[in-house]
Protein backbone atom coordinates (compact mmCIF):
# COMPACT_ATOMS: atom_id res chain seq x y z
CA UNK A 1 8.58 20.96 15.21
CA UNK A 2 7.54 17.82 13.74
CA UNK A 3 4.92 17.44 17.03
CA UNK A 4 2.22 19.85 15.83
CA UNK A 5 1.50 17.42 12.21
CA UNK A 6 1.29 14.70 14.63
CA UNK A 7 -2.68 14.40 13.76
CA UNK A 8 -2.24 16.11 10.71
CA UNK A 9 -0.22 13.36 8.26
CA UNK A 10 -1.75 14.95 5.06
CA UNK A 11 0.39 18.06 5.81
CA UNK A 12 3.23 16.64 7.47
CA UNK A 13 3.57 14.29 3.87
CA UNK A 14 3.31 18.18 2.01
CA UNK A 15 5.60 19.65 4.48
CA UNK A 16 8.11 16.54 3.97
CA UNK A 17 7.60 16.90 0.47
CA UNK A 18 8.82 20.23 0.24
CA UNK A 19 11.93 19.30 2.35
CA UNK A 20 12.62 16.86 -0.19
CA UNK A 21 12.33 19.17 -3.04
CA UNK A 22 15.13 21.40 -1.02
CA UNK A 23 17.24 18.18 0.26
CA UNK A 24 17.27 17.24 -3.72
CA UNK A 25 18.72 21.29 -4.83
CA UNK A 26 21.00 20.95 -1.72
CA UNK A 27 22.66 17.29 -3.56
CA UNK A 28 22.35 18.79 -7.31
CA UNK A 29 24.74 22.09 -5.56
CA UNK A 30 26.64 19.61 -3.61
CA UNK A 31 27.38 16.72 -5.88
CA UNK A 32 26.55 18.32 -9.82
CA UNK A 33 28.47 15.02 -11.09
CA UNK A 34 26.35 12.25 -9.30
CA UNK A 35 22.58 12.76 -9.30
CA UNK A 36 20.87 11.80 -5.73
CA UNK A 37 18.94 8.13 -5.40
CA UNK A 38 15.43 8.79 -5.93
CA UNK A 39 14.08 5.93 -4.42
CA UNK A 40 15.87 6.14 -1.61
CA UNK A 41 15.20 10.03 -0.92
CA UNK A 42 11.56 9.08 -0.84
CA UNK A 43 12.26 6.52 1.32
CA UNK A 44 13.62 9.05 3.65
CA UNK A 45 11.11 11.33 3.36
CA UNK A 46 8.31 10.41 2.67
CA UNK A 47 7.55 6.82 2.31
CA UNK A 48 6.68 6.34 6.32
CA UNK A 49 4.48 8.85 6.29
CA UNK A 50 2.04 6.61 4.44
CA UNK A 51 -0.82 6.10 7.17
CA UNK A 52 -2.15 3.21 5.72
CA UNK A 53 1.03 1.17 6.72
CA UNK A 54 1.86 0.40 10.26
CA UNK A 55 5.23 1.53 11.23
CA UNK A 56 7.97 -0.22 12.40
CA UNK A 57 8.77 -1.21 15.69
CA UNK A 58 12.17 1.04 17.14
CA UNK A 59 14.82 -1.68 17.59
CA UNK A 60 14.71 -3.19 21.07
CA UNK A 61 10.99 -1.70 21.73
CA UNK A 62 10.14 -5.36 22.44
């Protein structure tokens, strides 16, 4: 699924965005008594889609 935003990262970061927003409900219905990480939910979902930073290399891709 995640193939057809490979030239598009503007909408794969709103389309990860909105998982986020549904990943967040999902932990709030879940787990009511400890609120989900912030930081590391973006992390997740969003923070490597930032095309100004190179990603990293897969482990053993050397």
């Amino acid at each position: 699924m995640l193939m057809e935003y490979r030239r598009d990262m503007i909408a794969l970061s709103i389309y990860m965005g909105g998982m986020l927003h549904d990943a967040i409900g999902d932990l709030i219905r879940l787990h009511p008594d400890t609120p989900p990480d912030s930081a590391e939910l973006f992390d997740r979902f969003l923070d490597w889609t930032n095309p100004r930073r190179p990603l990293p290399e897969p482990p053993g891709a050397s």
